[in-house]
Structure formats: C-alpha cells, structure tokens
Protein backbone atom coordinates (compact mmCIF):
# COMPACT_ATOMS: atom_id res chain seq x y z
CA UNK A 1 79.43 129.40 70.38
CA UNK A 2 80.47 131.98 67.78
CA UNK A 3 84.19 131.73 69.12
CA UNK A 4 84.00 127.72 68.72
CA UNK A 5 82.57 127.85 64.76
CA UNK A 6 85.44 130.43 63.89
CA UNK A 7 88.36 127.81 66.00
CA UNK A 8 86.37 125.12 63.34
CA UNK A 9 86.53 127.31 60.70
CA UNK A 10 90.35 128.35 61.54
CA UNK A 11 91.46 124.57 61.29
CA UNK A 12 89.61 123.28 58.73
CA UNK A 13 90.97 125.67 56.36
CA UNK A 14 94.69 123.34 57.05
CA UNK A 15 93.36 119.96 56.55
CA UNK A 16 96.88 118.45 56.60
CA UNK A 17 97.84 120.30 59.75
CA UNK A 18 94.73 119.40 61.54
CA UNK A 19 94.94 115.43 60.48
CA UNK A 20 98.41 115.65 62.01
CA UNK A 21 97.32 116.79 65.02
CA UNK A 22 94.38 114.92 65.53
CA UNK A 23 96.03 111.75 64.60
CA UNK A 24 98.99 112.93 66.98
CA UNK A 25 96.54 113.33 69.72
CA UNK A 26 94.88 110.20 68.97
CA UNK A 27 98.14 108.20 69.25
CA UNK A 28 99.31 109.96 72.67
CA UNK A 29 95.91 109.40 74.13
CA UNK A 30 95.61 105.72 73.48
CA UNK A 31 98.67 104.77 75.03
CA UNK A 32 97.57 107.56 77.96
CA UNK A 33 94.62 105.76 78.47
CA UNK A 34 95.84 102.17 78.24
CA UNK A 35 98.73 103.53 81.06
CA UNK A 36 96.13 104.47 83.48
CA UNK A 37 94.29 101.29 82.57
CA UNK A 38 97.62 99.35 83.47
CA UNK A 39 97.96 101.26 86.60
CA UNK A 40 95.57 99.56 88.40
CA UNK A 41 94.29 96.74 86.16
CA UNK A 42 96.07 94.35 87.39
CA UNK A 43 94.99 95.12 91.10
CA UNK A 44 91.47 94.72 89.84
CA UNK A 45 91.97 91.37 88.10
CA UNK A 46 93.79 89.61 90.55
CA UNK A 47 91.43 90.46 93.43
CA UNK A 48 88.81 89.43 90.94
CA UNK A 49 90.32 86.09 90.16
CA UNK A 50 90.71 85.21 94.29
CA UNK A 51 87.00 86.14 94.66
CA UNK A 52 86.29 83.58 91.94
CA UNK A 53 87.85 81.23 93.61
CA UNK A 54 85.31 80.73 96.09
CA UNK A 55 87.11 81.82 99.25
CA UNK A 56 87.55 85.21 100.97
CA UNK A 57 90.49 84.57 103.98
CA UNK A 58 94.05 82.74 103.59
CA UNK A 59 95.72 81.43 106.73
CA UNK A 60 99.29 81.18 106.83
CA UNK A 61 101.68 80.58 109.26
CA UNK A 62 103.92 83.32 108.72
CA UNK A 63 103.14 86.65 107.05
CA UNK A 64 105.31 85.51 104.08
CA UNK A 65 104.21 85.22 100.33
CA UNK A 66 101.76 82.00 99.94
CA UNK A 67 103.75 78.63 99.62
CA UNK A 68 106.89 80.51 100.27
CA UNK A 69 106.64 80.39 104.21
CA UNK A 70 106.72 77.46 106.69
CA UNK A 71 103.66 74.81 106.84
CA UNK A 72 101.01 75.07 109.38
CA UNK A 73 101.25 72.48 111.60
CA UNK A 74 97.97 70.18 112.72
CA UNK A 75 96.41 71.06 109.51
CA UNK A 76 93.22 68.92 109.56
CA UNK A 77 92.68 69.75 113.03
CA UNK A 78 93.24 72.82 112.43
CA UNK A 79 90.58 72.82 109.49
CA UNK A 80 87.87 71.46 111.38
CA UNK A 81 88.25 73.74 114.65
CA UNK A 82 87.92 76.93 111.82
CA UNK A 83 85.57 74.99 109.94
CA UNK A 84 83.42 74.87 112.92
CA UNK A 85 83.48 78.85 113.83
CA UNK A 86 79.92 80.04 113.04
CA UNK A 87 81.72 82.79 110.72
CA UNK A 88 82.67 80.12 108.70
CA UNK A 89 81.34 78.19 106.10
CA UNK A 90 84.19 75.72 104.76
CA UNK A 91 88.02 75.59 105.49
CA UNK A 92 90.68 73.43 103.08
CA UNK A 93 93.91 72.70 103.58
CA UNK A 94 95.92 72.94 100.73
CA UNK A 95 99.22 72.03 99.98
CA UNK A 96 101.59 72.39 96.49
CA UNK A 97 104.27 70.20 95.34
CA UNK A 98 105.44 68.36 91.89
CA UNK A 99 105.33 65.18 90.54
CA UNK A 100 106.18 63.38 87.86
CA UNK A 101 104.60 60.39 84.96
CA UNK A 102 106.03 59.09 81.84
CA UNK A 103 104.74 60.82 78.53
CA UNK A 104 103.86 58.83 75.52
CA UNK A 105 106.98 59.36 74.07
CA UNK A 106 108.70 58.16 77.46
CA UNK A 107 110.14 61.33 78.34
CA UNK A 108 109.68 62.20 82.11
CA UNK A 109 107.06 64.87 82.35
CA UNK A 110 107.22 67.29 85.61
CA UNK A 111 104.27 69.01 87.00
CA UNK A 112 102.45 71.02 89.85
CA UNK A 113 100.77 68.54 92.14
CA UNK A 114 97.94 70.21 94.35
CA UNK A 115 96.46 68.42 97.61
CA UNK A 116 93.04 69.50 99.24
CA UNK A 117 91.13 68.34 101.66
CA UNK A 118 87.96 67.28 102.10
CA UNK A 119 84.94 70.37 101.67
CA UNK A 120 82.04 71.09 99.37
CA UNK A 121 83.89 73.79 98.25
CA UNK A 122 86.56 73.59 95.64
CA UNK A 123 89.53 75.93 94.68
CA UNK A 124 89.18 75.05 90.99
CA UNK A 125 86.58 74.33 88.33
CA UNK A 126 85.70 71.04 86.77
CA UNK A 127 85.00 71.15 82.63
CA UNK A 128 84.97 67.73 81.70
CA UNK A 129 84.29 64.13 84.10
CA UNK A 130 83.83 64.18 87.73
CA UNK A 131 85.47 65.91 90.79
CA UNK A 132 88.21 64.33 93.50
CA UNK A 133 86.55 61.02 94.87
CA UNK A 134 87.35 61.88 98.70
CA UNK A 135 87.23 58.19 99.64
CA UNK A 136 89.90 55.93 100.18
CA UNK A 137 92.14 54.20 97.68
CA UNK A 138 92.62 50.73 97.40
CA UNK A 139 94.50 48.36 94.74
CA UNK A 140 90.47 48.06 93.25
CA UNK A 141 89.69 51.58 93.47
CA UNK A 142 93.23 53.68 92.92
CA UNK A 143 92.56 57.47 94.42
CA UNK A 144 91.47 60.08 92.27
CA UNK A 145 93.54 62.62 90.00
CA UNK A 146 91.98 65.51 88.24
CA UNK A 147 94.28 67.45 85.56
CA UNK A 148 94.63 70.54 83.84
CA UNK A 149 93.84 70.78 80.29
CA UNK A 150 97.59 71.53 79.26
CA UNK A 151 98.22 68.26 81.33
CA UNK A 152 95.51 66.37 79.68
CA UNK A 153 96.50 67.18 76.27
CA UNK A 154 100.45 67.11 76.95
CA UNK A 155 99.86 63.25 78.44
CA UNK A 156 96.74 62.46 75.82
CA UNK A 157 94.45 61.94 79.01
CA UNK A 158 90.72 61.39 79.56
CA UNK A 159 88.14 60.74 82.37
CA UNK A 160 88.39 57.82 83.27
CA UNK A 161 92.66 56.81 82.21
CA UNK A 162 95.01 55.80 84.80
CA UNK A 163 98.36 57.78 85.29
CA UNK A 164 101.03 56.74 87.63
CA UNK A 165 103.08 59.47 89.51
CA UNK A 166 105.84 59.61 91.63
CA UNK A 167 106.55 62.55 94.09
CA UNK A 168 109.14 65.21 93.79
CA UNK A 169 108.29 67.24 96.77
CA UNK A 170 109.61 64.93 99.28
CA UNK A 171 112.15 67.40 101.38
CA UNK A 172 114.72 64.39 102.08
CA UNK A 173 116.56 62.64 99.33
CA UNK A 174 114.24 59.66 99.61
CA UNK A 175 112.52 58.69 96.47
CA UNK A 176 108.66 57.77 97.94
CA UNK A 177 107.41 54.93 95.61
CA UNK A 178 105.20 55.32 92.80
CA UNK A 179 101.03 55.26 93.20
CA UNK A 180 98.54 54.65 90.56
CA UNK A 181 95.63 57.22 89.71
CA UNK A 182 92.64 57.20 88.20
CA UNK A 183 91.46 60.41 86.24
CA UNK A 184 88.41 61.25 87.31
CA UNK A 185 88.65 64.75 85.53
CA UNK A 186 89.52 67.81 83.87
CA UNK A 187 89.94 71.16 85.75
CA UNK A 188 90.66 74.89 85.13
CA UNK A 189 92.39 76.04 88.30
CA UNK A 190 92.34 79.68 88.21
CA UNK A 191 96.12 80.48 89.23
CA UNK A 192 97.60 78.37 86.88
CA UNK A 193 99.81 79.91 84.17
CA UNK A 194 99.26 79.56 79.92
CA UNK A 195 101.78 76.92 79.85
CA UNK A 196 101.69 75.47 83.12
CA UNK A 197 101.09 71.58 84.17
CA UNK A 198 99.01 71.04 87.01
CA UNK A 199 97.20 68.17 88.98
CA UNK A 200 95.28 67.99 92.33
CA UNK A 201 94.46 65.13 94.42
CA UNK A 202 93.75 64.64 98.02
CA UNK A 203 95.14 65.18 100.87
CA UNK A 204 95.98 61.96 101.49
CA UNK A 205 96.77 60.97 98.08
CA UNK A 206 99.52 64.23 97.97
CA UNK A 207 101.28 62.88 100.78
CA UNK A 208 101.22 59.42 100.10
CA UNK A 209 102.45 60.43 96.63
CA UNK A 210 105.40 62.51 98.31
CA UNK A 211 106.30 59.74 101.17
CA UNK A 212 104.88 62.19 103.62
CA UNK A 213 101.89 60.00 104.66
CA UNK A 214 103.03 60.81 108.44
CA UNK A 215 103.03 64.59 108.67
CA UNK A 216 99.78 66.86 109.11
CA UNK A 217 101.16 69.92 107.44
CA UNK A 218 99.38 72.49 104.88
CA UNK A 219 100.98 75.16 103.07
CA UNK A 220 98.03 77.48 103.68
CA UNK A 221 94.19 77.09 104.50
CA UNK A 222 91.33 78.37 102.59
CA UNK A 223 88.43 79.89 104.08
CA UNK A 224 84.86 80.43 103.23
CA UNK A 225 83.08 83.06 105.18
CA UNK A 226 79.53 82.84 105.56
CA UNK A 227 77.28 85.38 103.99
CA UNK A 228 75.89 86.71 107.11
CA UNK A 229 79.49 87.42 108.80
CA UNK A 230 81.59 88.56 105.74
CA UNK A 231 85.58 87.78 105.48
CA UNK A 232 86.14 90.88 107.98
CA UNK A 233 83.89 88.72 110.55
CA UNK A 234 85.85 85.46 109.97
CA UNK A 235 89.17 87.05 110.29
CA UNK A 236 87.83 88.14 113.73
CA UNK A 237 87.06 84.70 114.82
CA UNK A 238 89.93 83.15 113.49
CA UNK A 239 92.02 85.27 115.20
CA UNK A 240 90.41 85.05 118.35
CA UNK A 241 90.44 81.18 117.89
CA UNK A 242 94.33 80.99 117.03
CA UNK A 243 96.14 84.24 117.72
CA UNK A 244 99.51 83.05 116.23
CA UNK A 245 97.90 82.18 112.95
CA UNK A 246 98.52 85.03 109.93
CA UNK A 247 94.72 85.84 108.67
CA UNK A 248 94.07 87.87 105.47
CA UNK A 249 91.23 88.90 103.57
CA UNK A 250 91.46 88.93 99.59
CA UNK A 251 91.72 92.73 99.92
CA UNK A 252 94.33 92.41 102.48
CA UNK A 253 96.72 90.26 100.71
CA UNK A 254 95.51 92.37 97.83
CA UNK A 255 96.98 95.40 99.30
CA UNK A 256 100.36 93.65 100.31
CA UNK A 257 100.61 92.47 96.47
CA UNK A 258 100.07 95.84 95.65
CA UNK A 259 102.72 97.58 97.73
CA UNK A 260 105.56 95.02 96.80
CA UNK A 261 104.99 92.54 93.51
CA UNK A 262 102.53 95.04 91.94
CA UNK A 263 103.95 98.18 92.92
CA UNK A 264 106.57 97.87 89.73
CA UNK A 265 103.32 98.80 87.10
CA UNK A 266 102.19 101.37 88.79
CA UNK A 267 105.14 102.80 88.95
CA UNK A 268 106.20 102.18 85.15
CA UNK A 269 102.32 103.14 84.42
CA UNK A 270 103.43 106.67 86.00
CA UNK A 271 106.62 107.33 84.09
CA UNK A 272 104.91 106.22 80.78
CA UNK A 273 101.87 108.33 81.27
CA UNK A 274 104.08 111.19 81.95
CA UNK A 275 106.03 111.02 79.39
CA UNK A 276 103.37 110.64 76.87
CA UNK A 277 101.32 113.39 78.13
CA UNK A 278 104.42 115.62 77.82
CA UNK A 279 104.59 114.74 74.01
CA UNK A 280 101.26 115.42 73.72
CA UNK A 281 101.55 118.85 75.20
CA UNK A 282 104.45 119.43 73.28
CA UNK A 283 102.25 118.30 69.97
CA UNK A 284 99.20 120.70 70.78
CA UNK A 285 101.62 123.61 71.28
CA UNK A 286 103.86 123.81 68.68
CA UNK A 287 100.51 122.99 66.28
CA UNK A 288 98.62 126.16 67.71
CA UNK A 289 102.19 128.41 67.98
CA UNK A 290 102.71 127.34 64.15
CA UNK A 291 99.01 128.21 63.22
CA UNK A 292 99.11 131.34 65.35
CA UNK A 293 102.41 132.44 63.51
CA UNK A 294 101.08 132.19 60.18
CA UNK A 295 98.12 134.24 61.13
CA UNK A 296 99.34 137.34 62.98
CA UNK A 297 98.42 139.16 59.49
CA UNK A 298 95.00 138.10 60.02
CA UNK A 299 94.51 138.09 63.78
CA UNK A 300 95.43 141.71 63.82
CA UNK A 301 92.96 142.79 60.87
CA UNK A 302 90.29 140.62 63.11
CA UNK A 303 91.67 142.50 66.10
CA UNK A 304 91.36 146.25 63.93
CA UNK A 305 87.76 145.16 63.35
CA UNK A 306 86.49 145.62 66.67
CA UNK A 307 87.16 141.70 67.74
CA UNK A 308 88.25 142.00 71.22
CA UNK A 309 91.29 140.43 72.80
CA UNK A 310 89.20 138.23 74.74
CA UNK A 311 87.72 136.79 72.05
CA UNK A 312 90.68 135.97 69.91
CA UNK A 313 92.25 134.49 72.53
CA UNK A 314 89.36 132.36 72.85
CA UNK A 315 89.36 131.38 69.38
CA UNK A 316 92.98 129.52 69.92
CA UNK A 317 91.69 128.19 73.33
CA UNK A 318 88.27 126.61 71.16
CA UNK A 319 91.11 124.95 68.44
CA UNK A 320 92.91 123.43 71.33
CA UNK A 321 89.90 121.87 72.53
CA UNK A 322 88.74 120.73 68.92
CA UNK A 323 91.83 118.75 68.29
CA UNK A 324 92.10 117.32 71.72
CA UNK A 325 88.45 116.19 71.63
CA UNK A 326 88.99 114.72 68.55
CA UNK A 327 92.10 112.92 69.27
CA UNK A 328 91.02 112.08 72.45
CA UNK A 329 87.59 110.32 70.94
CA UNK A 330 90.00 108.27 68.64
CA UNK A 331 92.05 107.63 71.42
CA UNK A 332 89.38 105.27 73.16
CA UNK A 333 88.95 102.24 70.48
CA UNK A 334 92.34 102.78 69.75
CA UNK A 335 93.66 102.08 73.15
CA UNK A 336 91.18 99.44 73.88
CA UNK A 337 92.44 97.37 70.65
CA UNK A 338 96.07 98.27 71.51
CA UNK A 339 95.65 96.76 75.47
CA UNK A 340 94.44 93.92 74.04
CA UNK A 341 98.02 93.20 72.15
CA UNK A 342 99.78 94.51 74.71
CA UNK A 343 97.79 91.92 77.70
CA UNK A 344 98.91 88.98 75.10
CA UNK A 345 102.35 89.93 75.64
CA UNK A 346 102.56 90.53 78.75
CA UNK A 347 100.76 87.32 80.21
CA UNK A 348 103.98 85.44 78.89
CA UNK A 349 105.48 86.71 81.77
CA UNK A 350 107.04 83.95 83.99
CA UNK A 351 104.28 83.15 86.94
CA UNK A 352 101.49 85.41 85.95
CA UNK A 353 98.18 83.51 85.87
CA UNK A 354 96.67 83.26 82.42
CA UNK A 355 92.97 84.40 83.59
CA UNK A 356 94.41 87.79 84.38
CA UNK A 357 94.46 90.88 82.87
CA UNK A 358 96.82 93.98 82.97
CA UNK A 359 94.59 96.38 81.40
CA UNK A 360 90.92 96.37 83.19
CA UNK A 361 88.13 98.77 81.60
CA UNK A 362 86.97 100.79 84.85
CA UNK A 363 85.41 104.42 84.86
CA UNK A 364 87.74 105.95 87.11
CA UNK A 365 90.34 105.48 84.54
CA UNK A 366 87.79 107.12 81.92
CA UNK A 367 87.43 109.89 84.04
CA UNK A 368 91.46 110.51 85.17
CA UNK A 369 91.57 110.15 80.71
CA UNK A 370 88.98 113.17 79.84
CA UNK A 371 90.59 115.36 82.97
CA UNK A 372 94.10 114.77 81.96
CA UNK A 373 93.51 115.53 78.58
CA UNK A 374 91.51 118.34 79.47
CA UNK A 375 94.44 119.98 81.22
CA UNK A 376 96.98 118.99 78.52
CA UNK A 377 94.72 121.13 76.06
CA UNK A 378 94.99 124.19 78.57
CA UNK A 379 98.30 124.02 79.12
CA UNK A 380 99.16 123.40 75.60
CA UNK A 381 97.08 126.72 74.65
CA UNK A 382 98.91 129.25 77.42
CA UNK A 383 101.82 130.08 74.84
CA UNK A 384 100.00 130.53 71.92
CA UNK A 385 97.13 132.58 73.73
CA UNK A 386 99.92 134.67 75.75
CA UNK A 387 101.44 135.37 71.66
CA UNK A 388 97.53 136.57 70.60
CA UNK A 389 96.94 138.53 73.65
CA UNK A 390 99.82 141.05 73.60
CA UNK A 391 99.82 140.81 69.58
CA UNK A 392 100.57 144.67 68.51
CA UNK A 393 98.20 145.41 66.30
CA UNK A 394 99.42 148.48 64.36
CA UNK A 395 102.83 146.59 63.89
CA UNK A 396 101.67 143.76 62.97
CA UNK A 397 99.13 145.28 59.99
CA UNK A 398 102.40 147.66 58.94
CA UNK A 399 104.49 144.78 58.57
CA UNK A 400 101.88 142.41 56.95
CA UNK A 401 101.43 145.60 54.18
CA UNK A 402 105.36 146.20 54.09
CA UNK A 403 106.20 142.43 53.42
C-alpha cells in the first residue's frame, strides 16, 4: 500500500501528463471494449431475434441460405405430418415473394409479400387491428392483408382499408391478375429491415396473388417444439420422419451464420482490437519511460536512502496500474455511448434487420476488457521497470550534482 500512495503521489505531481494519459487510456479502451462487444454481438442478437420469433427449427430443402434454395415440395402435407409429431407443437409453411399496389400519388409501389399458413402461432407481431382471417375469400369477404408500419404509412393505410395487389413473384412471364384485400392489420415482423415494405397474407391468398394457386410449394417451414421435447428433440423426429429434409435448430443455423455471413466482424473486431490495444501499450510506455527519465535524479537519491530495488520498481508498476484503472473506468460509459452511434450506422447496412444490434452488453466481454487491459498495463511497465531496476546509482547522483 505504501508503494501505491507514492505511484499516486508520483503522478499527481504532473497533472497535465497524467490527464493525457488517462484520457489516452480512456479513448483506447472504449473503442477496445466496444470491439469485443462487436465481436460477438451480433451472434447474440440475431439468435435472440429467431427465439422471439416463436419458433426453434427451420426446414429447408437444401442446406442453402433461407429463401435462397429450392421449395419444399407437398408443403401442407408436409406441415401437418410434422405438425402431428408429438415433439411438435405447430409447423407453418412460409413462403416470400413481392407484390405490387398503386400509391396515392399513382406511382407503383413494390414490396415483400409473405404467405403463411394456417397455426396459432405467428412469425410476426400484431400492433394495431386484427390478425390474418384464415378463412376463405369471396367477392363479399376479400382475404385478409396485414402490413408493416413503413407500408402502412408509405400507402396511408388502416385496419379495415382495401388494397389491391398484383404478384411479382410469378417465375414465368405471366402477369397473374390482380386480387382485392382487406387490411385487417398492422404488424412488426421481426426480420424486416428500417426501410423495408412488407405484407403477409395466406397461403392461399400468396399464391393466388402470384398465379400459383396450383403448386404446394414453401420456401421453408417453421417449427415449434414443445416444451417437454426441446428443438434438439424435434430435430430428432423430424429427421426420422423425413430423412431428406435439412433440419436446424436456431443455434445451428446460428453457428452456420457465424462461420460464413458473420464471420467478417469478428474478424474486423480482431484487427481493430489489436490495433488499438497496441496504441494503448504504446501510450502507457512512452508516458512511464518519459516520467521515469525525468526522475533518474530522484529515483537514485530514493534508491541511496535505503529504498530497495524492489520497491522502486514497484512504484512504476503501481502508476501503470493507476492510469490504466482510470482510463479503463472512463472507458466503460464512454464505449457504451459510442456503440450506440456506431449500431445507428451500421443498421443502414443493406439486409440487416432493424431489431438487431451489433454491439450486445454481455459479461464475458467485461471480463476479456479488465484482463486485456490488465496485461496492456504489464506489458506497458516492463521497459520502464527494466530502466529503474539496473539504474546506477552512484552515476546517476554524480551526474544529477555535475549537471
């Protein structure tokens, strides 16, 4: 304790130089931490946002990114035989396509159109009317449209207005003819992007809307485990059930995101962390060589004292620690106000969803802070502890008096 109030003592008699170092610290450790935040904040969010959804397995028909690989085939058939596993609770096919409606202004407005079929369960959440009628149309009783809120406001729409769309996602160059909707509601589905236009309607109504009313196809199903089996269980029966079939759990397709479309900010998370705990090293050492150099005169007198080597070597170890402590305490509202910034900007990305996050508060990334800074402050302090501990004293007191 008597080594750590002389390091205090040492740096508060430089004000300036300890402020710059400090602040220094402070900077290099909030972009630190907001780099290891960034390194697997994204992972977090994302598996967060599919667990929201209210499903916990995907089946595809080939292990290909969702909506990018070919249809399942059978689809409602295929629905109900999963649906009817004991593992599982609900299973919707889902397809994804575009549309399009006149504006206001008549200018031809494109969007996502989503299909679903028929479940308690829904892949999005309703804020304003009612939820898909699952009945059939008729020229009385048009089928059922819910929109986004980007939609809603782009088109001036309301529970309860009609909208009449025709289908873009026909794969021939037939033009399917149009079909009247009724709103029923507005939605917040949870992969949509800040920007993006999106509607959902049946099953039916999707492909009646494309000119696909003949096909039985789905772009993927979603599954709904039941508590008592757990996604791992379901995956299991599926499997068994259809053995062709490509079944993942959230944490599976998790993992494949991770190695290829999310592999890019760990990576950049790694360089930039790197680099900015070099700086920071670099910042603590040639602070404490600087201080060190001006004080040989003194060290030495300490040293001719009776202070041992030991504990003057300490002394610089204890100012090393001081400053990174106190950077490093800065660091952590600074950082947290600097992610936020830094999220804004980089959910304008093309195709990132606008409910997640890059940087994601978790205590590992705490913990991998206070360690790495520890050993920056150690590492910083070698040199200028090496230049203390084989200081010559008589030489050094001889050349103090001769200068």
């Amino acid at each position: 304790m008597r080594s750590l109030a002389f390091a205090w003592r040492s740096l508060v008699r430089q004000p300036a130089r300890m402020t710059l170092g400090v602040v220094g610290i402070a900077a290099v450790g909030a972009l630190l931490f907001d780099m290891l935040l960034l390194s697997r904040g994204l992972v977090i969010s994302f598996r967060d946002l599919l667990d929201r959804s209210g499903f916990d397995v995907r089946v595809m028909a080939a292990a290909a990114t969702p909506f990018a690989g070919p249809r399942l085939q059978d689809a409602r058939r295929l629905a109900a035989a999963i649906g009817a596993l004991p593992e599982v609770e609900a299973a919707v096919p889902v397809r994804v396509g575009s549309a399009q409606t006149t504006a206001p202004q008549n200018q031809n407005v494109t969007f996502s159109l989503v299909g679903a079929g028929s479940t308690h369960r829904r892949p999005w959440r309703i804020v304003a009317g009612a939820d898909l009628s699952f009945t059939a149309g008729s020229k009385k009783h048009p089928p059922t449209l819910l929109v986004n809120r980007n939609l809603a406001q782009r088109l001036r729409l309301s529970p309860g207005a009609t909208l009449t769309l025709r289908g873009t996602c026909a794969q021939d160059a037939s033009v399917p003819p149009p079909v009247e909707f009724r709103v029923a509601g507005i939605a917040d589905f949870p992969f949509d992007t800040a920007s993006q236009m999106t509607a959902a309607a049946t099953l039916a109504a999707y492909t009646r809307t494309c000119g696909d009313e003949a096909s039985d196809e789905a772009d993927l199903l979603l599954v709904a485990s039941r508590r008592g089996s757990g996604p791992d269980g379901a995956v299991v029966a599926i499997r068994r059930l259809r053995p062709r079939l490509h079944v993942f759990t959230n944490e599976e397709l998790v993992d494949r995101f991770q190695q290829t479309d999310f592999s890019y900010f760990r990576q950049l998370s790694v360089v930039l962390a790197s680099v900015t705990l070099f700086f920071g090293f670099l910042l603590i050492t040639v602070l404490l060589t600087v201080s060190v150099n001006q004080r040989f005169g003194q060290i030495a007198a300490l040293r001719a004292v009776g202070f041992s080597r030991r504990r003057v070597v300490a002394d610089v170890l204890w100012e090393s620690a001081i400053l990174v402590f106190a950077g490093g305490v800065l660091a952590l509202p600074l950082g947290l106000g600097l992610s936020i910034g830094l999220n804004d900007i980089l959910r304008e990305m093309p195709g990132i969803p606008a409910e997640v996050s890059f940087f994601v508060f978790e205590m590992r990334a705490l913990v991998q802070h206070i360690g790495l800074l520890a050993l920056t402050a150690l590492g910083a302090a070698m040199y200028p502890m090496w230049l203390v501990a084989r200081l010559p004293i008589a030489a050094t007191l001889r050349d103090e008096v001769v200068s």
